[in-house]
N, C-alpha and C. Protein backbone atom coordinates (compact mmCIF):
# COMPACT_ATOMS: atom_id res chain seq x y z
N UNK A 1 55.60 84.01 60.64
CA UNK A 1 55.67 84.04 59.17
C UNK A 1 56.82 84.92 58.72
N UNK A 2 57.80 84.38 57.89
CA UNK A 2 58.97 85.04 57.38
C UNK A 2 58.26 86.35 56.80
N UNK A 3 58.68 87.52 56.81
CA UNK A 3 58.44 88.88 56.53
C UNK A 3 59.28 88.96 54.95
N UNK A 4 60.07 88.69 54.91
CA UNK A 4 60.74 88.59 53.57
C UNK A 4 61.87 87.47 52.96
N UNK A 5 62.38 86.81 52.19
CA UNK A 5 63.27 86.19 51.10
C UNK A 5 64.55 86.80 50.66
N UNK A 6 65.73 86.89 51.65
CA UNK A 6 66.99 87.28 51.39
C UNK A 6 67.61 86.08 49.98
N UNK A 7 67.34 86.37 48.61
CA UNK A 7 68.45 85.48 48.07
C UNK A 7 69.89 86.47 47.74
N UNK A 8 70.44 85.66 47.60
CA UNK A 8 72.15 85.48 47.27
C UNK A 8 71.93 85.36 45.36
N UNK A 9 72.84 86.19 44.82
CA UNK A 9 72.44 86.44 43.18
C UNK A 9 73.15 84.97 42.78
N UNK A 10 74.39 85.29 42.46
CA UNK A 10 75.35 84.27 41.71
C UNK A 10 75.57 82.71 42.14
N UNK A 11 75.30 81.97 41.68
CA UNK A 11 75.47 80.38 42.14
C UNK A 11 74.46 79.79 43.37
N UNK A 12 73.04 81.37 43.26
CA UNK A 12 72.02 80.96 44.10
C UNK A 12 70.63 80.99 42.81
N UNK A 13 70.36 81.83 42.01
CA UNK A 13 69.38 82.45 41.00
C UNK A 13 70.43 82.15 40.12
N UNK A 14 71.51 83.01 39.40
CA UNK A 14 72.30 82.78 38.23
C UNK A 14 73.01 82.06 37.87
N UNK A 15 73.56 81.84 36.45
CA UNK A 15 74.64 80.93 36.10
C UNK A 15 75.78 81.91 36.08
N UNK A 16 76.45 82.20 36.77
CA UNK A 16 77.64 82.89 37.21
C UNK A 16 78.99 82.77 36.32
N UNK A 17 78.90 81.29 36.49
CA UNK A 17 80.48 80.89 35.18
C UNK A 17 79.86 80.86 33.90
N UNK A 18 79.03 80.90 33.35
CA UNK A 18 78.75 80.86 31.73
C UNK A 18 78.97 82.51 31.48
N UNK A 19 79.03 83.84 32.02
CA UNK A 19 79.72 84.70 31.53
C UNK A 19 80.66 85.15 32.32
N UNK A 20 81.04 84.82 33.69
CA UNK A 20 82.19 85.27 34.28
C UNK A 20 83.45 84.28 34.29
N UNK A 21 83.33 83.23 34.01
CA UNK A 21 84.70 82.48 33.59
C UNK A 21 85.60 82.54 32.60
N UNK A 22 84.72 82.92 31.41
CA UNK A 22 85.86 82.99 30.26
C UNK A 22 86.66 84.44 30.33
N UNK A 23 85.88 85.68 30.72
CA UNK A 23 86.45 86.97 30.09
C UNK A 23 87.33 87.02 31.70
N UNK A 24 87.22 85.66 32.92
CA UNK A 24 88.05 86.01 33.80
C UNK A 24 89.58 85.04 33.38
N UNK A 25 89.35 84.15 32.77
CA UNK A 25 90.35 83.37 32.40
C UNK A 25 91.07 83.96 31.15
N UNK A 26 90.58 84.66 30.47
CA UNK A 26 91.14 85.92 29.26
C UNK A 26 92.10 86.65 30.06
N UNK A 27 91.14 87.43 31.07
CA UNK A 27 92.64 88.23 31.56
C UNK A 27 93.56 87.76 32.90
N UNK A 28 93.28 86.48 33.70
CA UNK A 28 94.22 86.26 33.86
C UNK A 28 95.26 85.46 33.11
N UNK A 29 95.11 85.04 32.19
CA UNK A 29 96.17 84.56 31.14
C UNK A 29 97.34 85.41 30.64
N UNK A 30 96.36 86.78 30.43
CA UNK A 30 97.26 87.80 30.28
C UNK A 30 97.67 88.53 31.05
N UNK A 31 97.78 88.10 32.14
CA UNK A 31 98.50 88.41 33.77
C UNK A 31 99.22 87.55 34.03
N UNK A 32 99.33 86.60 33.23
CA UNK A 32 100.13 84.95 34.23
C UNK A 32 99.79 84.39 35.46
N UNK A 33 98.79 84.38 35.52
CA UNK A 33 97.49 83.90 36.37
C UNK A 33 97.17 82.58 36.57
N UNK A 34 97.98 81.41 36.72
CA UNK A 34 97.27 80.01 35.92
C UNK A 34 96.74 79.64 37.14
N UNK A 35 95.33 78.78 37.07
CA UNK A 35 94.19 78.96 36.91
C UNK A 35 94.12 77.47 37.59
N UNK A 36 93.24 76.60 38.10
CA UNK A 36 93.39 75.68 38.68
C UNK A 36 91.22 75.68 39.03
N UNK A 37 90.93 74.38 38.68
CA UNK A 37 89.38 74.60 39.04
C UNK A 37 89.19 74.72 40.42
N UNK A 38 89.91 74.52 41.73
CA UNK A 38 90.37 75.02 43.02
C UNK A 38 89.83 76.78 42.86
N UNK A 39 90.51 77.38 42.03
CA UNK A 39 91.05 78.92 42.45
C UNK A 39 89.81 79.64 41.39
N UNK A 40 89.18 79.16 40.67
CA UNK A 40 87.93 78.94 39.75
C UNK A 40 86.81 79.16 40.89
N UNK A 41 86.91 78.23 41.34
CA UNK A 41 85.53 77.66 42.60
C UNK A 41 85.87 79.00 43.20
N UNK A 42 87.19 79.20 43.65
CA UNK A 42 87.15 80.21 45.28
C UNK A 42 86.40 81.17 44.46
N UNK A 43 86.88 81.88 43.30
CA UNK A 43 85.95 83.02 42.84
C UNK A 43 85.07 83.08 42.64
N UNK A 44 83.85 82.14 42.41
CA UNK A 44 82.51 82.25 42.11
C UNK A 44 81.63 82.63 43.32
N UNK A 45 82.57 82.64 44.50
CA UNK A 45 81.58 82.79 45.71
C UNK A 45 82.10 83.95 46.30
N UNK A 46 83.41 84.59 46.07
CA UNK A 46 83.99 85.62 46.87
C UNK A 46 84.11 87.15 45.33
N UNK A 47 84.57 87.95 46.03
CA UNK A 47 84.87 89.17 45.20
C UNK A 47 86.30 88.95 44.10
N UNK A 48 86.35 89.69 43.18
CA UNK A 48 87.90 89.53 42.08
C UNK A 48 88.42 90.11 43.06
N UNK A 49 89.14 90.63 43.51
CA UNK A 49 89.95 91.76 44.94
C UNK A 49 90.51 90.53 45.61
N UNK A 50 89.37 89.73 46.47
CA UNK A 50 89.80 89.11 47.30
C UNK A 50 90.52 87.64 47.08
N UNK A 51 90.05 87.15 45.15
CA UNK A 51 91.05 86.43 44.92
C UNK A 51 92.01 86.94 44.46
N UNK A 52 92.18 88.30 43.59
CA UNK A 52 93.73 88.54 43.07
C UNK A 52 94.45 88.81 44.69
N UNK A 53 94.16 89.06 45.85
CA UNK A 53 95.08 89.44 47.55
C UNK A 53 95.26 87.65 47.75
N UNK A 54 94.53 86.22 47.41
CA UNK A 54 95.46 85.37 47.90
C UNK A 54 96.11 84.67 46.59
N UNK A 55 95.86 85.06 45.30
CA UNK A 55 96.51 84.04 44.83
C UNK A 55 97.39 85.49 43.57
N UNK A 56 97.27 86.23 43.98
CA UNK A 56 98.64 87.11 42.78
C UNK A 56 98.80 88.13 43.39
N UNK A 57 99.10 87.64 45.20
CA UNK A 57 99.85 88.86 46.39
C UNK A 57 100.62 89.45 45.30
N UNK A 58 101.43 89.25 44.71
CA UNK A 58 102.34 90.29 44.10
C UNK A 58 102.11 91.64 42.96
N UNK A 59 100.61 91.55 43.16
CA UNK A 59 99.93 92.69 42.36
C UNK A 59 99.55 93.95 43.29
N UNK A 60 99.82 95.08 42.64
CA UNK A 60 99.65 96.38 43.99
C UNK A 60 98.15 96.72 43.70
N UNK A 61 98.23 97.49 44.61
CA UNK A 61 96.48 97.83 44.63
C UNK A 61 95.94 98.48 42.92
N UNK A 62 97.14 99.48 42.20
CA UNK A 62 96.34 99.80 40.96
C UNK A 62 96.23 98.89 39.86
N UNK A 63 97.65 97.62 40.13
CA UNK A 63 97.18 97.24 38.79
C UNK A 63 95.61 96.14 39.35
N UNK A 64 95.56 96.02 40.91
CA UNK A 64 93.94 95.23 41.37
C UNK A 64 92.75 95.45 40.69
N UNK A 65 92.99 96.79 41.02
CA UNK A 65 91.69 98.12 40.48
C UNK A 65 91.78 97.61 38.51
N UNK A 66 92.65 97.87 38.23
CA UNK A 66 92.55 97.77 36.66
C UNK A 66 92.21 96.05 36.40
N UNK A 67 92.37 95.48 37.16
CA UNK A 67 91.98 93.76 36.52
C UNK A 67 90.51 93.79 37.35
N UNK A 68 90.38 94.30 38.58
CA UNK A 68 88.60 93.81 38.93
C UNK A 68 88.14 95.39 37.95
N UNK A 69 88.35 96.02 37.25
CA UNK A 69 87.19 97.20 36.25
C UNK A 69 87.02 96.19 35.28
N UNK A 70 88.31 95.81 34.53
CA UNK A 70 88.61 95.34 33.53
C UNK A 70 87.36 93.91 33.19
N UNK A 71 87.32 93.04 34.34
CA UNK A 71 86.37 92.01 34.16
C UNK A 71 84.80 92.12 34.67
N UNK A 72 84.93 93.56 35.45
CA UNK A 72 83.01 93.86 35.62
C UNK A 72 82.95 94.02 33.93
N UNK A 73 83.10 95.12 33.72
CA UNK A 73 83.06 95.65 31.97
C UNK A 73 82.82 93.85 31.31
N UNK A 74 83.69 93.62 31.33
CA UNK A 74 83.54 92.16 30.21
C UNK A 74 82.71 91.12 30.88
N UNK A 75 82.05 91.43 31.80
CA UNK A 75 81.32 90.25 32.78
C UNK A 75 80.08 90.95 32.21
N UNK A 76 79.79 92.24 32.33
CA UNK A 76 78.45 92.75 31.81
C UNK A 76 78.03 92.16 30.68
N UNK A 77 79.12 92.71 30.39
CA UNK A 77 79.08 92.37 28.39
C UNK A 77 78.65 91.24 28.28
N UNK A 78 78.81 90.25 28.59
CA UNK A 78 78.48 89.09 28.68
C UNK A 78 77.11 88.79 29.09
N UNK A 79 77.26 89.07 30.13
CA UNK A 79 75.81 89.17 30.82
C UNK A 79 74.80 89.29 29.89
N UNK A 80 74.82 90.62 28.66
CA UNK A 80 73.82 91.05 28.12
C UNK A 80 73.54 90.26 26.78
N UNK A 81 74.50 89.26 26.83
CA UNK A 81 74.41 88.73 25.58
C UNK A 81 73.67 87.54 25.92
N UNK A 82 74.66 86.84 27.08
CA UNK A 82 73.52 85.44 26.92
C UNK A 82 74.03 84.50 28.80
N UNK A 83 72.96 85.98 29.45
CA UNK A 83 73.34 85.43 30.65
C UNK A 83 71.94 84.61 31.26
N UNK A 84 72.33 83.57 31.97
CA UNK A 84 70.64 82.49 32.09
C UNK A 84 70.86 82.31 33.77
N UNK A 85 69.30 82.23 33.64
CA UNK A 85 69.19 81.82 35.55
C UNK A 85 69.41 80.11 35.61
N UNK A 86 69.60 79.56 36.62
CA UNK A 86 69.58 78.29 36.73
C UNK A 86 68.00 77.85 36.66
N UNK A 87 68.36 76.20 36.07
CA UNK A 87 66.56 75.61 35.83
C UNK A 87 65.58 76.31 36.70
N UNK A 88 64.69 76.65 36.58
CA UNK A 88 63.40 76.14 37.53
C UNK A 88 63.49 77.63 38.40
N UNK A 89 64.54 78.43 37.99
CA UNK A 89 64.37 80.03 38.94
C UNK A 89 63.23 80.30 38.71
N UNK A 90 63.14 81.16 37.39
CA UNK A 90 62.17 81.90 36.92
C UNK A 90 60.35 81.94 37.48
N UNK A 91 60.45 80.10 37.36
CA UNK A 91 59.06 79.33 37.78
C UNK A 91 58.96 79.63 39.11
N UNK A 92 59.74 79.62 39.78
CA UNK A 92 60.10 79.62 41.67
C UNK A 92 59.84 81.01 42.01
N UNK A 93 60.21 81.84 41.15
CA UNK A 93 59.61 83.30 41.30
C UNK A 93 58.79 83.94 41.11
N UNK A 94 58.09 83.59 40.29
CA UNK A 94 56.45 84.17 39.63
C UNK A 94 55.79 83.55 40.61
N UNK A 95 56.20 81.88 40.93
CA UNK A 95 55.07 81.54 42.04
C UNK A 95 55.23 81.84 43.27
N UNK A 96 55.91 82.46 44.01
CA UNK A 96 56.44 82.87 45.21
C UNK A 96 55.82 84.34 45.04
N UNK A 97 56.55 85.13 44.18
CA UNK A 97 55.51 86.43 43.58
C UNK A 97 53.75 86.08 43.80
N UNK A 98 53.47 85.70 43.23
CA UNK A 98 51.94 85.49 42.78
C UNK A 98 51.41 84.93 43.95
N UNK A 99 52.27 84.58 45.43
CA UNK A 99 51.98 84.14 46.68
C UNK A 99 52.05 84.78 47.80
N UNK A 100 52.61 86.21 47.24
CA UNK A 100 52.20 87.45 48.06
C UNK A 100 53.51 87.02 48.97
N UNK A 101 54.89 86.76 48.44
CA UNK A 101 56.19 86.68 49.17
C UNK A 101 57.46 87.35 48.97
N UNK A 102 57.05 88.19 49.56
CA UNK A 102 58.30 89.52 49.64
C UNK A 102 59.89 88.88 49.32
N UNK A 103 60.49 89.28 48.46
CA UNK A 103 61.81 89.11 48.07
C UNK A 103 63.04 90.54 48.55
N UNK A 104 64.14 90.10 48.41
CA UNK A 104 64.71 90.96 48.11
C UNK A 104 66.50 90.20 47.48
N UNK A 105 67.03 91.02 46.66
CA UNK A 105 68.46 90.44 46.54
C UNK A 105 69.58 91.21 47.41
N UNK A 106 70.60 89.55 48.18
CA UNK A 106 71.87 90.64 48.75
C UNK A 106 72.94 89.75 47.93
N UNK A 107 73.44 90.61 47.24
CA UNK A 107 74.51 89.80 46.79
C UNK A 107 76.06 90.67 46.72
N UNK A 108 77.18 90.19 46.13
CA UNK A 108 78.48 90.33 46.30
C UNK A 108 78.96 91.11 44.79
N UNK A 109 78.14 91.29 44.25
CA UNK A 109 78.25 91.80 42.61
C UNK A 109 78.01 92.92 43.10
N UNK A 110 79.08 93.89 41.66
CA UNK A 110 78.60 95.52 41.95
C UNK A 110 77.33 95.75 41.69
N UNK A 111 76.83 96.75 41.87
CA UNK A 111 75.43 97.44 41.22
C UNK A 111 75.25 97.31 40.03
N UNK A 112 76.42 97.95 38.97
CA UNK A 112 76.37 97.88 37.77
C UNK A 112 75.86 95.97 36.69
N UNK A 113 76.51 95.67 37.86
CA UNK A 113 76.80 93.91 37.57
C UNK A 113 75.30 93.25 38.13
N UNK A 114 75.07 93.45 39.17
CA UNK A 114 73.36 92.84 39.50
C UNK A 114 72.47 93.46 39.00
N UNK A 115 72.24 94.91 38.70
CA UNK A 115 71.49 95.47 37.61
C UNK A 115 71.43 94.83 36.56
N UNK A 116 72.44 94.68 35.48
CA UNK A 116 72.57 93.76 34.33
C UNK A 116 72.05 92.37 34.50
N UNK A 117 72.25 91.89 35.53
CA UNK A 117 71.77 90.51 35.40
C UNK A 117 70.06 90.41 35.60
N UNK A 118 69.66 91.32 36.86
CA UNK A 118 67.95 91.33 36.64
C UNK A 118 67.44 91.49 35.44
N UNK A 119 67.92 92.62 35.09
CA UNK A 119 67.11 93.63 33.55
C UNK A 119 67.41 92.43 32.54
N UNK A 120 68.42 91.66 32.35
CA UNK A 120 68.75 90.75 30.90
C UNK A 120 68.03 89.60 31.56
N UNK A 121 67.57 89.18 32.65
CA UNK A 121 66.54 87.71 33.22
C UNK A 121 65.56 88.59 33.16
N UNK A 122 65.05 89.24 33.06
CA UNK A 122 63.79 89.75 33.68
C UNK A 122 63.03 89.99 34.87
N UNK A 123 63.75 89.43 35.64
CA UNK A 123 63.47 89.63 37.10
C UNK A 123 63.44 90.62 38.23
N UNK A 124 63.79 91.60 37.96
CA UNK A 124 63.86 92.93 38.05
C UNK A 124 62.99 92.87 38.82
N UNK A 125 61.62 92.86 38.71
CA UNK A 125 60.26 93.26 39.02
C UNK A 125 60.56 92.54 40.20
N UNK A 126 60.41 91.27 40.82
CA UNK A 126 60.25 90.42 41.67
C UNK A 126 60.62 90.73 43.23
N UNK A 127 61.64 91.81 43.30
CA UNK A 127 62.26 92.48 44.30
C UNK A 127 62.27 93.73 44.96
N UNK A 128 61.96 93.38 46.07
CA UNK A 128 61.32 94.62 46.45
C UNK A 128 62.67 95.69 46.81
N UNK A 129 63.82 95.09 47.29
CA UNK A 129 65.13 95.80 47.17
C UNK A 129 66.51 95.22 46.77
N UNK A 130 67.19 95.88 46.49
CA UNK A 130 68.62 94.83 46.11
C UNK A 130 69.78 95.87 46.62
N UNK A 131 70.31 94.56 47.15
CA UNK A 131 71.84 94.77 48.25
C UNK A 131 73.06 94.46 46.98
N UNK A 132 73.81 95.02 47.02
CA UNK A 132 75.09 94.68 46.53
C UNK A 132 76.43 95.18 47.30
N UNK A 133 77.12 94.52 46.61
CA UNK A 133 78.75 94.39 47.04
C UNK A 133 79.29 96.14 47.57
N UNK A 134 79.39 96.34 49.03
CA UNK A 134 80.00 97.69 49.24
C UNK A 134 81.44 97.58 49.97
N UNK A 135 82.50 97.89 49.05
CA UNK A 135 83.70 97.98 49.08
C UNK A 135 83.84 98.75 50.77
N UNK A 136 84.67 97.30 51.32
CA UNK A 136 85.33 97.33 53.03
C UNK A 136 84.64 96.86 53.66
N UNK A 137 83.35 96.42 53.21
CA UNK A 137 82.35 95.78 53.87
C UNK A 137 81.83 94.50 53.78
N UNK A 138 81.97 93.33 54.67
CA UNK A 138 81.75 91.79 54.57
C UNK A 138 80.09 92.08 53.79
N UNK A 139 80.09 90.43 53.58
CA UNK A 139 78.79 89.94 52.79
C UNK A 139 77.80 90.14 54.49
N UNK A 140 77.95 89.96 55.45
CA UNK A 140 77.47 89.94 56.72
C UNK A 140 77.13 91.28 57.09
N UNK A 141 78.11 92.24 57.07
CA UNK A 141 77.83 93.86 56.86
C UNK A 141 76.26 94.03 56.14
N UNK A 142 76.94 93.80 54.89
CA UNK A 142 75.90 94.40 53.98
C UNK A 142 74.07 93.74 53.98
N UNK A 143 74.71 92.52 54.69
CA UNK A 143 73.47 91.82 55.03
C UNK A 143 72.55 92.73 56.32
N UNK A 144 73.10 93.05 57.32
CA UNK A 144 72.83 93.80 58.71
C UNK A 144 72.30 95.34 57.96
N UNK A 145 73.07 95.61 57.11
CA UNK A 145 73.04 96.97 56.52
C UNK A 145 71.38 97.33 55.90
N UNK A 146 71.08 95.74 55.16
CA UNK A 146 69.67 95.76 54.72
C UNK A 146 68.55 95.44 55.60
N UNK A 147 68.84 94.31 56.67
CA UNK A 147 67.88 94.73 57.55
C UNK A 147 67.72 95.69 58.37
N UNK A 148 68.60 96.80 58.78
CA UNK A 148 68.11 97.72 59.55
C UNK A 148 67.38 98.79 59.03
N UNK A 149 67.73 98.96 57.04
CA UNK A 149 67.08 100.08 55.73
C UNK A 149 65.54 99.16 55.86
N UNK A 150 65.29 98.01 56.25
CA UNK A 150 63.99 97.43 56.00
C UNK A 150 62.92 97.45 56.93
N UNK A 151 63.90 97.85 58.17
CA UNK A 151 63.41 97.80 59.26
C UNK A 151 63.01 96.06 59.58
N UNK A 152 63.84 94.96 59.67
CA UNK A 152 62.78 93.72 59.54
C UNK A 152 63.93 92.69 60.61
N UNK A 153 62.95 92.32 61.59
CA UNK A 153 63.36 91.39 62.18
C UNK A 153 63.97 90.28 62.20
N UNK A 154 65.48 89.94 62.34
CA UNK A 154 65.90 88.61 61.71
C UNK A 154 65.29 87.40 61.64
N UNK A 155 64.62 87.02 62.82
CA UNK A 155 63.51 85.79 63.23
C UNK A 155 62.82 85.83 61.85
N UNK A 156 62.21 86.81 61.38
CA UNK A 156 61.57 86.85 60.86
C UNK A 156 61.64 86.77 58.70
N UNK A 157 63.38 86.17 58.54
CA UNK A 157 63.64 86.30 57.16
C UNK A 157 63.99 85.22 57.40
N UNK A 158 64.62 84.86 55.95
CA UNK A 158 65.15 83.64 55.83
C UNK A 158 66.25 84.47 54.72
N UNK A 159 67.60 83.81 54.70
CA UNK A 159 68.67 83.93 53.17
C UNK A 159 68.96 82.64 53.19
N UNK A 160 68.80 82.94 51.67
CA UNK A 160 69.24 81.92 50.79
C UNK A 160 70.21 81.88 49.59
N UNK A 161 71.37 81.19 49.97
CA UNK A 161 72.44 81.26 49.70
C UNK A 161 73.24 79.67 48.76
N UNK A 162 74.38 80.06 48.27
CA UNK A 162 75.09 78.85 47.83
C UNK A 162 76.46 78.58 48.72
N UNK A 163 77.03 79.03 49.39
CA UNK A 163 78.44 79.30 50.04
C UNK A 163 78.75 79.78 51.32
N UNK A 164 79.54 79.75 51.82
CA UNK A 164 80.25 79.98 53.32
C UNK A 164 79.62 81.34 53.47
N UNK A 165 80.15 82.43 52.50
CA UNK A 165 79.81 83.55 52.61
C UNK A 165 78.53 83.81 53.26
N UNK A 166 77.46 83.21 52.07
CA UNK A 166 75.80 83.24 52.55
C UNK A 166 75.98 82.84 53.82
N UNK A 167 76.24 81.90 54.24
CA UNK A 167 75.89 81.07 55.43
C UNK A 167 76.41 82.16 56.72
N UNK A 168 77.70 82.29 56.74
CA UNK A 168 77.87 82.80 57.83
C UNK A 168 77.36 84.51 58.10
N UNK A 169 77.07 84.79 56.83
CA UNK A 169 76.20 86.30 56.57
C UNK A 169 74.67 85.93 57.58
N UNK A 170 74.12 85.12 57.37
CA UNK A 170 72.89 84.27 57.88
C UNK A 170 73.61 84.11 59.23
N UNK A 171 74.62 83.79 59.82
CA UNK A 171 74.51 83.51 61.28
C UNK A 171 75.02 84.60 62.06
N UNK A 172 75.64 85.17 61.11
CA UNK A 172 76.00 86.53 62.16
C UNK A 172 74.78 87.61 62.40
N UNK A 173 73.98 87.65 61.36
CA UNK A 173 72.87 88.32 61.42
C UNK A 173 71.65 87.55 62.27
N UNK A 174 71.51 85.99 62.64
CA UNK A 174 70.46 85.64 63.22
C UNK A 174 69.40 85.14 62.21
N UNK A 175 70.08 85.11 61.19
CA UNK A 175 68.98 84.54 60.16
C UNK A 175 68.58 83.09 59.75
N UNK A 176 67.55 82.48 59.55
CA UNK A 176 67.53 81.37 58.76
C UNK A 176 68.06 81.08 57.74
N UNK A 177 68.53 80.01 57.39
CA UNK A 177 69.04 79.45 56.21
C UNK A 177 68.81 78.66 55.34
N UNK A 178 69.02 78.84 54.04
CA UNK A 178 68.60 77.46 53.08
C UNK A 178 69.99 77.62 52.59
N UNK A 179 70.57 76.68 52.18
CA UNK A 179 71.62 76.60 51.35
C UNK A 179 71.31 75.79 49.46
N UNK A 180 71.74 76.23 48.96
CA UNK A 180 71.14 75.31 47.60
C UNK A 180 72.88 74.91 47.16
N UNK A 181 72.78 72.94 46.63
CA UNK A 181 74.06 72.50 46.50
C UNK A 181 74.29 72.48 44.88
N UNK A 182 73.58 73.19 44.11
CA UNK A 182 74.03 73.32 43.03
C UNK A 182 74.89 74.20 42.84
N UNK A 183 74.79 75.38 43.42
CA UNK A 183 76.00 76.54 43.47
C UNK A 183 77.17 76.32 42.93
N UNK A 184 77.98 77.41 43.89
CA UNK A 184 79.20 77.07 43.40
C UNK A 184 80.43 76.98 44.98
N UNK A 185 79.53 76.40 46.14
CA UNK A 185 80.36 76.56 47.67
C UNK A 185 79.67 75.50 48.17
N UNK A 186 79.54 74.37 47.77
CA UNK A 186 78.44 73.50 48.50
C UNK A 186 79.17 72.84 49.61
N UNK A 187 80.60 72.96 49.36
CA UNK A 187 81.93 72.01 50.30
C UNK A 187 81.52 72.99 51.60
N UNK A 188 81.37 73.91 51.56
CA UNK A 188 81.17 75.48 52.87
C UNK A 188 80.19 75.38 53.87
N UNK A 189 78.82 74.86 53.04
CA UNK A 189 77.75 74.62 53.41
C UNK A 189 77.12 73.51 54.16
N UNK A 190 78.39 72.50 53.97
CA UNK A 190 77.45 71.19 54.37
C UNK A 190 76.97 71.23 56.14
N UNK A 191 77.55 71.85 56.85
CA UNK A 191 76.98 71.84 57.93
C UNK A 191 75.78 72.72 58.33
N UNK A 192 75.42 73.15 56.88
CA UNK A 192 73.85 73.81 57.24
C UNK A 192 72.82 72.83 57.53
N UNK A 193 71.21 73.78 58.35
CA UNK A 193 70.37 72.78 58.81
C UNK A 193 69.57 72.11 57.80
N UNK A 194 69.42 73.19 56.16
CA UNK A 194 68.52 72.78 55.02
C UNK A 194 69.61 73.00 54.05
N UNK A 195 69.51 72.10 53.13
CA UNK A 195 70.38 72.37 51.69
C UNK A 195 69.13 71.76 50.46
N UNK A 196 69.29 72.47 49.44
CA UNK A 196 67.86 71.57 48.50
C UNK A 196 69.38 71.48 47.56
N UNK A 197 68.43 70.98 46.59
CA UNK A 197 69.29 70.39 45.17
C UNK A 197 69.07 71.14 43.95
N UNK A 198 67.70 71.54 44.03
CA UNK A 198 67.23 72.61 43.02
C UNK A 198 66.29 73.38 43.26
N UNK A 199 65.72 73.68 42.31
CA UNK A 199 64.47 75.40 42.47
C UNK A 199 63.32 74.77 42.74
N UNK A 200 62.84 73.53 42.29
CA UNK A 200 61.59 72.50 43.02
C UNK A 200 61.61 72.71 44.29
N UNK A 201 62.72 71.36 44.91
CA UNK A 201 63.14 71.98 46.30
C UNK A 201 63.27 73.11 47.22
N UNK A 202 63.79 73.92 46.46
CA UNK A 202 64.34 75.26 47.26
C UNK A 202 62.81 75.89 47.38
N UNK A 203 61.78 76.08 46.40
CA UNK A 203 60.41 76.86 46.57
C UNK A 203 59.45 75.86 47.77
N UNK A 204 59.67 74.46 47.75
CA UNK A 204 58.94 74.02 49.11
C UNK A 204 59.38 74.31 50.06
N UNK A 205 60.62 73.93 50.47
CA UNK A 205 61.39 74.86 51.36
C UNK A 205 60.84 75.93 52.12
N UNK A 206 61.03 76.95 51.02
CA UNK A 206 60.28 78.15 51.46
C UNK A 206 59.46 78.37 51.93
N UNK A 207 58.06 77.71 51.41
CA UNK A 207 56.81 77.83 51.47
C UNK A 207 56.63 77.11 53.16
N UNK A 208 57.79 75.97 53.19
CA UNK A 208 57.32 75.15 54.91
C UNK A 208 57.57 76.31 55.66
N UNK A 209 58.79 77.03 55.09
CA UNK A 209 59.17 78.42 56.43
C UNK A 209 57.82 79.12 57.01
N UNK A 210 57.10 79.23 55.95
CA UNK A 210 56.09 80.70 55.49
C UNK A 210 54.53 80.13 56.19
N UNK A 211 54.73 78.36 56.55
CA UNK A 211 53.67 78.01 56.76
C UNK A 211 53.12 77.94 58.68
């Protein structure tokens, strides 16, 4: 029986581009940044850092620092105004909750940034710990990083993810996988063993792991 529920925050639980696309397309405009739904996609699944190092090499590390502060700040902001989980989360969690099934979040967002998004969904409660993004450290790191603070056997979890990232975080660690193709990395994923389509799916899923 899986011991706990590794999800992945953004383009796994959240709608990621309804507040991080516009205030990111604001300031790269005003960087000369142009923008391509290609270079759109790469960011919804990776860190701002690691797209301004392949697609605006010619930026030094401070003005990096000043464009990834610049869009947590306006990604929050956003967040608090009118940030939404994808269909059918919310339902997938109370009943998974109410089924005595340990959660936790690892995701690629700062603290400041996955904080905001629980507390404005409400979901907060549902998790028993939350992983975020630690600067020098892969999504795979930080994944290893939480099971050894949990003490919990890989055999024994499952992550669930939208993207390459998730996935190969899941195989370097020994973990099971679900992939969900609504995300925003489903091209990454297709050679996973489970992919669902939505939060219907993705909660049976679960439940076959658990059975």
């Amino acid at each position: 029986m899986a011991v706990i529920i590794l999800f992945d925050l953004d383009g796994t639980l959240y709608r990621t581009h309804e507040t991080g696309l516009p205030a990111f397309r604001e300031i790269c405009n005003r960087n000369g940044i142009e923008l391509t739904p290609q270079k759109e996609a790469f960011l919804l699944y990776t860190t701002t850092d690691s797209f301004l190092r392949k697609y605006a090499p010619d930026m030094d590390s401070g003005q990096r620092a000043a464009f990834v502060h610049e869009l947590k700040w306006k990604e929050i902001e956003a967040v608090k105004e009118h940030g939404r989980l994808f269909d059918g989360i919310l339902d997938m969690l109370e009943t998974l909750a109410q089924s005595g099934v340990a959660m936790a979040i690892c995701g690629l967002g700062s603290k400041e940034y996955i904080e905001a998004v629980l507390e404005h969904c409400g979901i907060a409660h549902y998790f028993k710990a939350v992983y975020h993004r630690i600067d020098g450290l892969t999504k795979a790191q930080v994944l290893k990083t939480a099971l050894s603070d949990m003490r919990l056997e890989p055999n024994l979890c499952i992550m669930v993810g939208d993207s390459v990232t998730d996935l190969t975080a899941a195989k370097e660690n020994g973990l099971p996988f679900i992939g969900v193709s609504y995300g925003y990395g489903a091209d990454g994923i297709s050679d996973a063993d489970v992919i669902v389509q939505n939060a219907a799916q993705l909660q049976a899923e679960i439940f076959r792991y658990l059975m």
